[in-house]
PDB file of N, CA and C in Angstrom:
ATOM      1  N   UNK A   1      51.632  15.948-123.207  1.00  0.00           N
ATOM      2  CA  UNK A   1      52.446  15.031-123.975  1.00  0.00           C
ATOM      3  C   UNK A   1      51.615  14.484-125.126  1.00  0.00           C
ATOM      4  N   UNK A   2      52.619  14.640-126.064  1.00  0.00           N
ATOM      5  CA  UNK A   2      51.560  13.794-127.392  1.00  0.00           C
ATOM      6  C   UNK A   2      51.146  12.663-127.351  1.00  0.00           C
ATOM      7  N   UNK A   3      49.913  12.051-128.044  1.00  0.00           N
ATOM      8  CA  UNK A   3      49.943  10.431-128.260  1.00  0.00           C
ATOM      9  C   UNK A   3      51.169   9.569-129.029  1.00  0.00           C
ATOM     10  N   UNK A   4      51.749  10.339-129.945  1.00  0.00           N
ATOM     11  CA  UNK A   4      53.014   9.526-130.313  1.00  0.00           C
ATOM     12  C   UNK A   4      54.159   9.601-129.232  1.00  0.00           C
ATOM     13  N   UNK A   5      54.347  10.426-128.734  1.00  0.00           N
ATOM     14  CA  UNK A   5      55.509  10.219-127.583  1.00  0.00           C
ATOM     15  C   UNK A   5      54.834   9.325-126.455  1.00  0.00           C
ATOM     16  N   UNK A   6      53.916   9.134-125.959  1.00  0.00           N
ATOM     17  CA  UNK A   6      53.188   8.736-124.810  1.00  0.00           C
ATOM     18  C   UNK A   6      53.792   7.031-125.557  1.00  0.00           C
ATOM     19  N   UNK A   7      53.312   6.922-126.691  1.00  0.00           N
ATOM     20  CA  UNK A   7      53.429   5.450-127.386  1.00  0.00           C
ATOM     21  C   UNK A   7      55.766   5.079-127.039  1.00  0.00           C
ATOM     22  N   UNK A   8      55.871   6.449-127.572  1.00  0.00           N
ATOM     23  CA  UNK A   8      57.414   5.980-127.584  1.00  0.00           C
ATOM     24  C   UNK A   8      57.568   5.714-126.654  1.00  0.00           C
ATOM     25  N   UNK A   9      57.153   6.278-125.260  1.00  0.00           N
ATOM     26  CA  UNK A   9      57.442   6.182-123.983  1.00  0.00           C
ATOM     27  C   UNK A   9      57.455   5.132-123.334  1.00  0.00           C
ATOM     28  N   UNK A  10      56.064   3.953-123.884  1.00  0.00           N
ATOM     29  CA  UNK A  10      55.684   3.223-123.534  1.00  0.00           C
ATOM     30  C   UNK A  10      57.171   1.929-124.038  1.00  0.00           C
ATOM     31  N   UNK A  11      57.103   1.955-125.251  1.00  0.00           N
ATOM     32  CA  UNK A  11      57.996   1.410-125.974  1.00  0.00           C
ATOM     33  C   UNK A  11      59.185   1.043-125.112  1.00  0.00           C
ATOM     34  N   UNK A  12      59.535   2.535-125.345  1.00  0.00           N
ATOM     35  CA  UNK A  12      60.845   2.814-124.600  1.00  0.00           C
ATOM     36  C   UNK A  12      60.896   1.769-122.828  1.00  0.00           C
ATOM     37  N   UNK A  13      60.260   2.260-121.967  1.00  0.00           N
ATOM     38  CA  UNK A  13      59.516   1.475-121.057  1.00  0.00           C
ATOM     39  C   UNK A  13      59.595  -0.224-120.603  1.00  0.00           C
ATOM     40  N   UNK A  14      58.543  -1.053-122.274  1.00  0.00           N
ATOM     41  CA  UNK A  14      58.794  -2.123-121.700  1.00  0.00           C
ATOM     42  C   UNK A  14      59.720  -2.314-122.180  1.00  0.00           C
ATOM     43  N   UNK A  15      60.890  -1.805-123.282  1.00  0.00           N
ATOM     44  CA  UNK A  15      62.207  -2.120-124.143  1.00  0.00           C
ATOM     45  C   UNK A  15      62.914  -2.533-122.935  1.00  0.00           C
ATOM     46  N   UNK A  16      63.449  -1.831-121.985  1.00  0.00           N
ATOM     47  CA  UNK A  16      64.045  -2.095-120.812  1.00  0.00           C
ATOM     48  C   UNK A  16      64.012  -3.333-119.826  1.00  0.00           C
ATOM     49  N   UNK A  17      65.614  -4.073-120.132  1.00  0.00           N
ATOM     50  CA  UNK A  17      65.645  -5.093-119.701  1.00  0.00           C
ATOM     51  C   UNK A  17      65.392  -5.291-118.037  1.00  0.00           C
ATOM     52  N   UNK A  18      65.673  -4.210-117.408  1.00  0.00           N
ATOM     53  CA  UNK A  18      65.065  -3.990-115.964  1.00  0.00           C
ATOM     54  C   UNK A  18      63.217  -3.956-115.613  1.00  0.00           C
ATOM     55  N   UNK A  19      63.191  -3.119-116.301  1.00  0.00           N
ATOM     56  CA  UNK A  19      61.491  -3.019-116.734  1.00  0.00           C
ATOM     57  C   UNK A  19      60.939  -4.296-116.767  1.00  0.00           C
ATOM     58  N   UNK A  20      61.186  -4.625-117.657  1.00  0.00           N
ATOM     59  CA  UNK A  20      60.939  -6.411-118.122  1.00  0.00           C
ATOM     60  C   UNK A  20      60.786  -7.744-117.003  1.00  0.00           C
ATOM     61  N   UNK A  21      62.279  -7.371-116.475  1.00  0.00           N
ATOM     62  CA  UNK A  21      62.144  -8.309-115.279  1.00  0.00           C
ATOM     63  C   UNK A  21      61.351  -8.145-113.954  1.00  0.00           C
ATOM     64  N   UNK A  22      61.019  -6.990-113.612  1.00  0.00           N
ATOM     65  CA  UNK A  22      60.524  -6.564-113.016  1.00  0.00           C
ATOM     66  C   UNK A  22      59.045  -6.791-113.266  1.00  0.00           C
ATOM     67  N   UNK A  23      58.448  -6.727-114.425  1.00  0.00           N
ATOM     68  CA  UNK A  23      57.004  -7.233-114.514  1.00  0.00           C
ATOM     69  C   UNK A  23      56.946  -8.692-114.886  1.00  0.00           C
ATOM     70  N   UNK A  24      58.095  -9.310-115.501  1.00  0.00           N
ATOM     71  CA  UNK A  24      57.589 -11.086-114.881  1.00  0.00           C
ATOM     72  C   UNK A  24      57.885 -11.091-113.256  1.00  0.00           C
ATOM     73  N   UNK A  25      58.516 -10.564-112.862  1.00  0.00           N
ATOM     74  CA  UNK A  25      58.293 -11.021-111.350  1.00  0.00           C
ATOM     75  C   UNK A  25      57.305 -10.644-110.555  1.00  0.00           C
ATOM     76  N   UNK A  26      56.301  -9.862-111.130  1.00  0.00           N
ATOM     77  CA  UNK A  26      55.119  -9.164-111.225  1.00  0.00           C
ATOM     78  C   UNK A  26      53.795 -10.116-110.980  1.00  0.00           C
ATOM     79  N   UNK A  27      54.422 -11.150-112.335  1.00  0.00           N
ATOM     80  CA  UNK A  27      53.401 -11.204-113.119  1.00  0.00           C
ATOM     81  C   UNK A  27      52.419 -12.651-112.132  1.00  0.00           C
ATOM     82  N   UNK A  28      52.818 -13.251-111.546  1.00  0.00           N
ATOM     83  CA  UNK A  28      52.164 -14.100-110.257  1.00  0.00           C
ATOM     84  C   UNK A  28      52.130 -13.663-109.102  1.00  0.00           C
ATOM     85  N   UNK A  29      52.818 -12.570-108.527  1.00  0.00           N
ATOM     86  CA  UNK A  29      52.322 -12.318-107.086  1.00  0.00           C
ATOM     87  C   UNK A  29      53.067 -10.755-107.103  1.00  0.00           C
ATOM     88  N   UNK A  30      51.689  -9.815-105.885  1.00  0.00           N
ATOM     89  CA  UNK A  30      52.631  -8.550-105.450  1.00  0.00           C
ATOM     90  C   UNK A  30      54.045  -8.743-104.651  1.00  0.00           C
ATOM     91  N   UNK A  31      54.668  -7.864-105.301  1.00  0.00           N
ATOM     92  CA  UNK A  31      55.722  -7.498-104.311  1.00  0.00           C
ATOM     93  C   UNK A  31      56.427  -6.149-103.594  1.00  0.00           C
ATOM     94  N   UNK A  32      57.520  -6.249-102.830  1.00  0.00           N
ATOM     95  CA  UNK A  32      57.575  -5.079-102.578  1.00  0.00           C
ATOM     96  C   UNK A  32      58.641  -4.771-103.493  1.00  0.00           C
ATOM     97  N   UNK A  33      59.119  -3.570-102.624  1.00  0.00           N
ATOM     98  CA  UNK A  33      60.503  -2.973-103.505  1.00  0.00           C
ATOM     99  C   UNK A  33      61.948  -4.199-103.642  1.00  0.00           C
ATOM    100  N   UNK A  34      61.921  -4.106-102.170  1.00  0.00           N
ATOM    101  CA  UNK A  34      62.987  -4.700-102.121  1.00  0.00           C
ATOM    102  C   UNK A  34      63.059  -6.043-102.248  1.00  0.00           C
ATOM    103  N   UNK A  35      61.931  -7.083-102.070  1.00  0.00           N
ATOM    104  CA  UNK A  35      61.547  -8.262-102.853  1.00  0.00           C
ATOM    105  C   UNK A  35      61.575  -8.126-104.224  1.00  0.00           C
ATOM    106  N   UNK A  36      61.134  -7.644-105.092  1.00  0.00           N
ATOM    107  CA  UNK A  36      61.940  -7.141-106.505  1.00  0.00           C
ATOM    108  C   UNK A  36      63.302  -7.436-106.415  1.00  0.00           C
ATOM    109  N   UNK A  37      64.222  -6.813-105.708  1.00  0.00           N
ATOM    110  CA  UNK A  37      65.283  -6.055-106.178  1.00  0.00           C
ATOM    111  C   UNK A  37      66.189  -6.909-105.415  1.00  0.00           C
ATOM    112  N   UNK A  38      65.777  -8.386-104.719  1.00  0.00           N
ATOM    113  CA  UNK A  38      66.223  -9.618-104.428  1.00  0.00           C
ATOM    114  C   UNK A  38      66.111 -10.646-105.657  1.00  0.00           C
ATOM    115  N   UNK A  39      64.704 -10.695-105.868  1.00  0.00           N
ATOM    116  CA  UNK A  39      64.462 -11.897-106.825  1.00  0.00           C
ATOM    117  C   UNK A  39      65.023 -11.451-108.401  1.00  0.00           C
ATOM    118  N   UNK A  40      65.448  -9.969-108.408  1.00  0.00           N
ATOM    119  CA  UNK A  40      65.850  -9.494-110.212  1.00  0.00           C
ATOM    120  C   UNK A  40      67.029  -9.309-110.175  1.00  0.00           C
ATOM    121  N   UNK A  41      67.400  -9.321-108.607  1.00  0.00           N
ATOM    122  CA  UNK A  41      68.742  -9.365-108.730  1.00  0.00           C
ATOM    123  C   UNK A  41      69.672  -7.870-109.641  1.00  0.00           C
ATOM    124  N   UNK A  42      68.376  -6.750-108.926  1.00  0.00           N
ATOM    125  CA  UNK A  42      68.964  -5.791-109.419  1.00  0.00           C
ATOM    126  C   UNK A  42      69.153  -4.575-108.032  1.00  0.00           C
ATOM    127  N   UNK A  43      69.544  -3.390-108.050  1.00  0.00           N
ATOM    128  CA  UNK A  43      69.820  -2.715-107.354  1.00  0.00           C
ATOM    129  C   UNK A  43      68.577  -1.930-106.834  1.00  0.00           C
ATOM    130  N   UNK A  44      68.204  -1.655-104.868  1.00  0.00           N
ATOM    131  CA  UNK A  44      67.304  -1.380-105.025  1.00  0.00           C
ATOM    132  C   UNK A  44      66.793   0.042-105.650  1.00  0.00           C
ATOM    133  N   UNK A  45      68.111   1.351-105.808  1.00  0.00           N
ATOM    134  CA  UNK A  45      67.491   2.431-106.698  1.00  0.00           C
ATOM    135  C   UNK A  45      67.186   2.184-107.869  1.00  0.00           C
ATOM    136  N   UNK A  46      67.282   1.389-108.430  1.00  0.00           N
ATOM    137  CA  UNK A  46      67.524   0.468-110.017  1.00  0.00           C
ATOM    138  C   UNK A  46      65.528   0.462-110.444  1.00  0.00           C
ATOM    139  N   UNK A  47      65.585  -0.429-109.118  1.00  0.00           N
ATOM    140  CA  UNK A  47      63.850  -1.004-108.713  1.00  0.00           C
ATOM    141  C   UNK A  47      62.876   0.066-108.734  1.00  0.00           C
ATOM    142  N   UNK A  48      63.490   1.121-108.122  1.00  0.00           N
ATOM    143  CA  UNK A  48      62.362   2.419-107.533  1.00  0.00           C
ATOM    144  C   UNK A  48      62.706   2.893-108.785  1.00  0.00           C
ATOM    145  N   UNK A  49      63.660   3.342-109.567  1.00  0.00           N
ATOM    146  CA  UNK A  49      63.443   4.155-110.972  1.00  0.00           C
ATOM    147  C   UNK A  49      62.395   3.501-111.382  1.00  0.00           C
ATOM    148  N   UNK A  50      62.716   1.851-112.194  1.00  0.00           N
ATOM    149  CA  UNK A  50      61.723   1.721-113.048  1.00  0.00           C
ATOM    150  C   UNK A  50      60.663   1.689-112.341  1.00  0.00           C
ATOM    151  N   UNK A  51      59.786   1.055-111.552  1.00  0.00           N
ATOM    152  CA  UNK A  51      59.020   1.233-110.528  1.00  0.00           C
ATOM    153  C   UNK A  51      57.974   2.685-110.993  1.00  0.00           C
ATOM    154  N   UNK A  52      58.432   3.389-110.864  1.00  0.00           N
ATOM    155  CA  UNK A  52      58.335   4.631-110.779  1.00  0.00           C
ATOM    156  C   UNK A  52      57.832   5.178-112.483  1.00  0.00           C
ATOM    157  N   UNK A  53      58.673   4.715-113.420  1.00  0.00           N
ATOM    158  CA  UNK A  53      58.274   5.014-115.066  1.00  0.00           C
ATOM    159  C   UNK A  53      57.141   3.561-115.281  1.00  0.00           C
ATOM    160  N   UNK A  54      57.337   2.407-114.632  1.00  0.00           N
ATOM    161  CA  UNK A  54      56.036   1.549-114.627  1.00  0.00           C
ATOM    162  C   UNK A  54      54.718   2.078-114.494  1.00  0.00           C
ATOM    163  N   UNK A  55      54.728   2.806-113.311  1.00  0.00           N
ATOM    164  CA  UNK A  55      53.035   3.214-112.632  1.00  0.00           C
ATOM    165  C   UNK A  55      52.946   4.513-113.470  1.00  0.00           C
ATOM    166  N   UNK A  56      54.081   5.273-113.879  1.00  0.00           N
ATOM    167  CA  UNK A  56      54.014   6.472-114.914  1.00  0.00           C
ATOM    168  C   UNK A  56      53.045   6.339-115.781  1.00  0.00           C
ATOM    169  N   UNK A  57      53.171   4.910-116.337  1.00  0.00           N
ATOM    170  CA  UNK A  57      52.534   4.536-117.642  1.00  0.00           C
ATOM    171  C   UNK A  57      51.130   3.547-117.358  1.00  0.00           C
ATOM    172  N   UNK A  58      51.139   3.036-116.095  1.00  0.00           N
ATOM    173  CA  UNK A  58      49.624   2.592-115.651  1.00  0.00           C
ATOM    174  C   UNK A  58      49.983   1.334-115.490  1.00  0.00           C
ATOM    175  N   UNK A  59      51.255   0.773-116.075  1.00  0.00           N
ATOM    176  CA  UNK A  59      51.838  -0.695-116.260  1.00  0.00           C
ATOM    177  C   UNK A  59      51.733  -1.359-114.770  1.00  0.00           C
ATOM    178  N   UNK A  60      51.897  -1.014-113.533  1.00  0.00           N
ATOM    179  CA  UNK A  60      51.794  -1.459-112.399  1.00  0.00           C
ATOM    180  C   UNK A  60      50.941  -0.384-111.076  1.00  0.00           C
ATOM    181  N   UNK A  61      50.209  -1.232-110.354  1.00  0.00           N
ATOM    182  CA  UNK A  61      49.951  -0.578-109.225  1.00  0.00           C
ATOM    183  C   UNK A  61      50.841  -0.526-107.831  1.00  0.00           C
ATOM    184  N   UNK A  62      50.206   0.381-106.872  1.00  0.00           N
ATOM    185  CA  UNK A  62      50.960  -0.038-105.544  1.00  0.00           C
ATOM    186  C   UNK A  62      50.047  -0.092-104.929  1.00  0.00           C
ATOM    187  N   UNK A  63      50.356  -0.676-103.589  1.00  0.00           N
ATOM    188  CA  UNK A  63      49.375  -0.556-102.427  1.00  0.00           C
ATOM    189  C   UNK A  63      50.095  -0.543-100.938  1.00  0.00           C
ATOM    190  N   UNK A  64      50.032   0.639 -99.955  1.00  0.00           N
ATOM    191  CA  UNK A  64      50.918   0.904 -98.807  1.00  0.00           C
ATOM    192  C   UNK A  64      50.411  -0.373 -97.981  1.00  0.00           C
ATOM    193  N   UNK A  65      50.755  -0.906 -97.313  1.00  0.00           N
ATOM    194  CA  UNK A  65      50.794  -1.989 -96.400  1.00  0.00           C
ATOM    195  C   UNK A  65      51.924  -1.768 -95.170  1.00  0.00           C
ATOM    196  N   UNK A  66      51.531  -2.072 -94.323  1.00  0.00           N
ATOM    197  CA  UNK A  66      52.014  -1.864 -92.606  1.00  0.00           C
ATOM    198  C   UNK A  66      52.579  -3.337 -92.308  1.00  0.00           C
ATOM    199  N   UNK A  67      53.985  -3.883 -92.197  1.00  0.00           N
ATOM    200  CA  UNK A  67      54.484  -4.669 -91.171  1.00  0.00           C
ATOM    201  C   UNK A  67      54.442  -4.945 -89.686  1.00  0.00           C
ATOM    202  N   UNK A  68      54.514  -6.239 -89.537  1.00  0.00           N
ATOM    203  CA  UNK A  68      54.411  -6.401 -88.109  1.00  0.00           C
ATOM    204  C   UNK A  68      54.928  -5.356 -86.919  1.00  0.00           C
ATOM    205  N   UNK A  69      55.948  -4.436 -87.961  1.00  0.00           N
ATOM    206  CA  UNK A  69      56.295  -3.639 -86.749  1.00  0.00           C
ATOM    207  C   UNK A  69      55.760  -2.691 -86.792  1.00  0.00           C
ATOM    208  N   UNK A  70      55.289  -2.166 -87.616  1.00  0.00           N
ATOM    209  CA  UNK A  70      54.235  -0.977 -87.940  1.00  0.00           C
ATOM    210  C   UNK A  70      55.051   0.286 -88.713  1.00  0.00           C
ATOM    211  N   UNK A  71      55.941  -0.351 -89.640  1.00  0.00           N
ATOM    212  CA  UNK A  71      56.401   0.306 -90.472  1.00  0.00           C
ATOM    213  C   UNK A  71      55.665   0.193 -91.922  1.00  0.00           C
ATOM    214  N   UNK A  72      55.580   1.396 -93.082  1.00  0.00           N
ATOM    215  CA  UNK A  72      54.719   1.217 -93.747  1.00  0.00           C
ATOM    216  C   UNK A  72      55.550   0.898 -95.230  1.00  0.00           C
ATOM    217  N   UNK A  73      55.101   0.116 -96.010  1.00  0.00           N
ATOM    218  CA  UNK A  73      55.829  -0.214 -97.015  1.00  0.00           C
ATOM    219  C   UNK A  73      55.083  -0.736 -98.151  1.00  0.00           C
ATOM    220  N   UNK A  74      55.346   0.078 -99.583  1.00  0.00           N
ATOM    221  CA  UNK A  74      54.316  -0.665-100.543  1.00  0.00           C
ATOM    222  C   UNK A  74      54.577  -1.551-101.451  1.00  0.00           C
ATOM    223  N   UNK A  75      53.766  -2.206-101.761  1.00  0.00           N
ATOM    224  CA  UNK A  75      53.347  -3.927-102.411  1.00  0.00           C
ATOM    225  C   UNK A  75      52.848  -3.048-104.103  1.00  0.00           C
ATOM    226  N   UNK A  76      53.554  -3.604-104.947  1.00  0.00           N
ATOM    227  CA  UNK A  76      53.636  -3.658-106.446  1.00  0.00           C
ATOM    228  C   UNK A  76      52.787  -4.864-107.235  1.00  0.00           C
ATOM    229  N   UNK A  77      52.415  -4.773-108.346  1.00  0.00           N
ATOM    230  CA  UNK A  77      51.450  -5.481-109.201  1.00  0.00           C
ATOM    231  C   UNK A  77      51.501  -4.845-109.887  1.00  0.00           C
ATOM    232  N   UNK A  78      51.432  -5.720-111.182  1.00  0.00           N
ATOM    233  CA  UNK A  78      50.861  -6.079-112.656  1.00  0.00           C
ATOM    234  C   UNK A  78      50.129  -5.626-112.957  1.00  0.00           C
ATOM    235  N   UNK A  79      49.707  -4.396-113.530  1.00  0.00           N
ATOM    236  CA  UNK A  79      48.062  -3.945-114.160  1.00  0.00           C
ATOM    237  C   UNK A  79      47.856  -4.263-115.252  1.00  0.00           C
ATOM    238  N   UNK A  80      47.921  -4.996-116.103  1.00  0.00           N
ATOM    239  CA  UNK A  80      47.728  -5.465-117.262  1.00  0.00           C
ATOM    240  C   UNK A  80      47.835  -7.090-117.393  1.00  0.00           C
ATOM    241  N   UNK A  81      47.223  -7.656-118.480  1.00  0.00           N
ATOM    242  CA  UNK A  81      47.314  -9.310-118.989  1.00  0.00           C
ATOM    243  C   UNK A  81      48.450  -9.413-119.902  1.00  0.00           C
ATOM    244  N   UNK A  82      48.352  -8.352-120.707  1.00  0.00           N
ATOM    245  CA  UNK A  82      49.076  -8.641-121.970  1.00  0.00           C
ATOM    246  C   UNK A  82      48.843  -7.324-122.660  1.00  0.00           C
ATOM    247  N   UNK A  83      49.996  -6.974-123.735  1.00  0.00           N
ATOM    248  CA  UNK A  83      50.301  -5.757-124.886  1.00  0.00           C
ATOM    249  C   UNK A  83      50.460  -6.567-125.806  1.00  0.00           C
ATOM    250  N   UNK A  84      49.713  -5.587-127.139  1.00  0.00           N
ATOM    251  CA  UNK A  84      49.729  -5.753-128.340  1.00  0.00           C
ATOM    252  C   UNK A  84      49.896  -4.380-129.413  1.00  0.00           C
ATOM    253  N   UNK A  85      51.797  -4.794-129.504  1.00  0.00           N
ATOM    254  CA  UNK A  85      52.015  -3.675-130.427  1.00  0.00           C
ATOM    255  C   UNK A  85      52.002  -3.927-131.864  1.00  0.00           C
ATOM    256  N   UNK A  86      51.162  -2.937-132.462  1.00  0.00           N
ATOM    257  CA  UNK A  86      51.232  -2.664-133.903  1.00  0.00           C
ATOM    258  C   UNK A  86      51.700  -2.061-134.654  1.00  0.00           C
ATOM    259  N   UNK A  87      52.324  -1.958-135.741  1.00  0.00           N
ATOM    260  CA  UNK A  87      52.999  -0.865-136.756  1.00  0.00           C
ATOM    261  C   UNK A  87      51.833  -1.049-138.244  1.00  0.00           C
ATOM    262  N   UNK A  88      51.132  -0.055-138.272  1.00  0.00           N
ATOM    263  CA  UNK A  88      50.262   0.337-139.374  1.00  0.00           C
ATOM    264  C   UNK A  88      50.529   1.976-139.492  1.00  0.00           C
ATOM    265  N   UNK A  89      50.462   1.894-140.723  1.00  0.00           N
ATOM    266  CA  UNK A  89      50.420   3.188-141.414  1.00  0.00           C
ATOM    267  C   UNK A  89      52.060   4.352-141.224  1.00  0.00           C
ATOM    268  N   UNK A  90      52.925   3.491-140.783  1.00  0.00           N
ATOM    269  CA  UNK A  90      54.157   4.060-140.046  1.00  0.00           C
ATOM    270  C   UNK A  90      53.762   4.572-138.984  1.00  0.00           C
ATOM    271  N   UNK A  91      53.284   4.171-138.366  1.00  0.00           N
ATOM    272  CA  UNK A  91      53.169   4.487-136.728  1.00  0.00           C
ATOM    273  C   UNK A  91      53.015   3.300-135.793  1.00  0.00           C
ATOM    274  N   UNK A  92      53.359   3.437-134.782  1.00  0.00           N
ATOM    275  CA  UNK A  92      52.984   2.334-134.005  1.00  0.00           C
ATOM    276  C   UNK A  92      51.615   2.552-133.247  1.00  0.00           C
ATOM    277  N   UNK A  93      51.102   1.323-132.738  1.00  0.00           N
ATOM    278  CA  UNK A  93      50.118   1.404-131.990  1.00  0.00           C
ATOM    279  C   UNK A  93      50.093   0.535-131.004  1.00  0.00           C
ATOM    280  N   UNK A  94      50.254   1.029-129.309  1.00  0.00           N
ATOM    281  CA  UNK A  94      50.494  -0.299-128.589  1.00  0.00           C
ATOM    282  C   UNK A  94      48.893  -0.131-127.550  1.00  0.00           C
ATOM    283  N   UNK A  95      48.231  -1.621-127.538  1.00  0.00           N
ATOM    284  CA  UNK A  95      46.610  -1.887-127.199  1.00  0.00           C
ATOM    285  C   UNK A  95      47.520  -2.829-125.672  1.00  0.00           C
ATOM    286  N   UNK A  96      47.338  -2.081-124.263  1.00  0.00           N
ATOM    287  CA  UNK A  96      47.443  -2.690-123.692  1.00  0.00           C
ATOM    288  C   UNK A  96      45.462  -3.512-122.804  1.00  0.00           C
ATOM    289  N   UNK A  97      45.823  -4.623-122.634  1.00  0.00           N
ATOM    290  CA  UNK A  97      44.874  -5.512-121.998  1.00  0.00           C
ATOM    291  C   UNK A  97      44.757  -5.597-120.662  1.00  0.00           C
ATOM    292  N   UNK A  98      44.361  -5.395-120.012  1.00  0.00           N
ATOM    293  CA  UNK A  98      43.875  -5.043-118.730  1.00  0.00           C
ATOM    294  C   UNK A  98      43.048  -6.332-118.340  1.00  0.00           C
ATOM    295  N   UNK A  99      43.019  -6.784-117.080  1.00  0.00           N
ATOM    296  CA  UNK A  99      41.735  -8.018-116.258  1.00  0.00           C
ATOM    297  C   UNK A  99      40.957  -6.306-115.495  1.00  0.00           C
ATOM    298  N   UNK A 100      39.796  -6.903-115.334  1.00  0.00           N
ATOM    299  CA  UNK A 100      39.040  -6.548-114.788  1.00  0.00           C
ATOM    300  C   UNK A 100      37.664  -7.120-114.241  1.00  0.00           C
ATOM    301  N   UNK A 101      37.425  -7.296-112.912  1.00  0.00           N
ATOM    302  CA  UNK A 101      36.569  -7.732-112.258  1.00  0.00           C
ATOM    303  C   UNK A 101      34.860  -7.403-112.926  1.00  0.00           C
ATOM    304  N   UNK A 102      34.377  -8.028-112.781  1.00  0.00           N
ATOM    305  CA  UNK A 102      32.958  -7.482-113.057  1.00  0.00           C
ATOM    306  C   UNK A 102      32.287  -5.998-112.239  1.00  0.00           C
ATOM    307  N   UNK A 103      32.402  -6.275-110.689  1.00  0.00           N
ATOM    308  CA  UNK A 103      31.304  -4.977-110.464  1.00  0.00           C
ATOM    309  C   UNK A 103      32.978  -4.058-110.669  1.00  0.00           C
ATOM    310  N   UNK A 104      34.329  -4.074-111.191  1.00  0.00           N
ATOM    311  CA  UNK A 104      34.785  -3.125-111.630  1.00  0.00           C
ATOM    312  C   UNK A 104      34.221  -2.567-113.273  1.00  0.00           C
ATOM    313  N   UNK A 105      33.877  -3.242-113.778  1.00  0.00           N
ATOM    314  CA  UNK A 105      33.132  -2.906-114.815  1.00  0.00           C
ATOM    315  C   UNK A 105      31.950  -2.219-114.596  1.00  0.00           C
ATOM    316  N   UNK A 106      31.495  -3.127-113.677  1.00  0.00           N
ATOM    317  CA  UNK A 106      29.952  -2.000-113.537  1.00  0.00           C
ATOM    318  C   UNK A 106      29.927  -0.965-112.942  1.00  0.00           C
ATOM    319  N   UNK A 107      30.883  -0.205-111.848  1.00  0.00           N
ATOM    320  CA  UNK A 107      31.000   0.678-111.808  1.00  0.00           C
ATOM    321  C   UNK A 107      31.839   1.642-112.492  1.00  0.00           C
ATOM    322  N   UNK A 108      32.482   1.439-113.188  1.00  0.00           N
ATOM    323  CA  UNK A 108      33.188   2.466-114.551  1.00  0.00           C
ATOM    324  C   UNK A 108      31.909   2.651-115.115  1.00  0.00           C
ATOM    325  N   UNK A 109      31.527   1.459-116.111  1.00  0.00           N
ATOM    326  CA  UNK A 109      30.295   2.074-116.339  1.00  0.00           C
ATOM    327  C   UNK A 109      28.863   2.942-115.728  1.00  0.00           C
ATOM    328  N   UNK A 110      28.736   2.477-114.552  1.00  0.00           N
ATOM    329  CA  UNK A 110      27.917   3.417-113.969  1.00  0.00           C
ATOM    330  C   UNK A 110      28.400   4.982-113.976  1.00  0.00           C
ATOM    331  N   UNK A 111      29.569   5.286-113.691  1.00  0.00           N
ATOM    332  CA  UNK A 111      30.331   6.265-113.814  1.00  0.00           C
ATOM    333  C   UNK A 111      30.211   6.912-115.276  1.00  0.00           C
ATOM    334  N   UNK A 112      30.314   6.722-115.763  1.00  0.00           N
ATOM    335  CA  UNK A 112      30.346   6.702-117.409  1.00  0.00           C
ATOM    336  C   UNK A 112      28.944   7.234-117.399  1.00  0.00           C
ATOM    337  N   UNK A 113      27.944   6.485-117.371  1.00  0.00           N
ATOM    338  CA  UNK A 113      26.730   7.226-117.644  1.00  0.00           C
ATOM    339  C   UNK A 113      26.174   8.356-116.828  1.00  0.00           C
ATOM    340  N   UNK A 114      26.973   8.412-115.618  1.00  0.00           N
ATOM    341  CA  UNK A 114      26.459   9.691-115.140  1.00  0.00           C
ATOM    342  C   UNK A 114      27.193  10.626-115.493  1.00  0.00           C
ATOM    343  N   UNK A 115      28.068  10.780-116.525  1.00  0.00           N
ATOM    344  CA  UNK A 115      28.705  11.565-116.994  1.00  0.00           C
ATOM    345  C   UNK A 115      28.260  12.248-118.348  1.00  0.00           C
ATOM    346  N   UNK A 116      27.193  11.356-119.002  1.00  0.00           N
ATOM    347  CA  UNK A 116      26.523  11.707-120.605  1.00  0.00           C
ATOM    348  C   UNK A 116      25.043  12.920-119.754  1.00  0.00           C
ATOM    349  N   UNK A 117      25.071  13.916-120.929  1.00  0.00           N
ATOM    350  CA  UNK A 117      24.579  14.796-120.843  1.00  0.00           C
ATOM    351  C   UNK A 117      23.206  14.796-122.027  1.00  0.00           C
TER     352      UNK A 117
END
């Protein structure tokens, strides 16, 4: 996929008023599917589409988690702080912002240098 479609994609993405709600409800605590698709008050296949074009794009994580009954079910989050889209030169450019922990830094970077030749 190109970098300009990857950008439309993105666009396209958070444009979506489902999308949208779905990452403010994001945006203070994980949730699951169907906690989503209570608090947005949207449908739960609704949830798993975007869901699904979210983590496409890196916009959210998951993580499987086990209930008391020992059924397995995954927990959603926010991967990002904040986007900053630009239009220069007739193109867009969208800079998403990411948190990141320190020894997550230090190990990317460690990674990183064992990768230079």
């Amino acid at each position: 996929m190109s970098e300009r479609r990857s950008v439309e994609d993105i666009l396209d993405t958070i444009g979506d008023d489902y999308a949208r709600n779905i990452l403010v409800a994001l945006r203070d605590e994980p949730r699951s599917a169907k906690e989503l698709a209570a608090v947005c008050d949207i449908s739960l296949p609704t949830v798993y589409r975007r869901l699904e074009l979210l983590e496409e794009h890196d916009l959210v994580t998951s993580t499987t988690r086990v209930d008391d009954s020992g059924n397995e079910f995954r927990r959603y989050e926010c991967n990002f702080e904040r986007t900053v889209i630009s239009l220069a030169d007739d193109a867009y450019t969208v800079r998403i912002y990411r948190s990141e922990n320190l020894p997550g830094r230090f190990s990317r970077l460690w990674d990183d240098l064992g990768q230079v030749e």
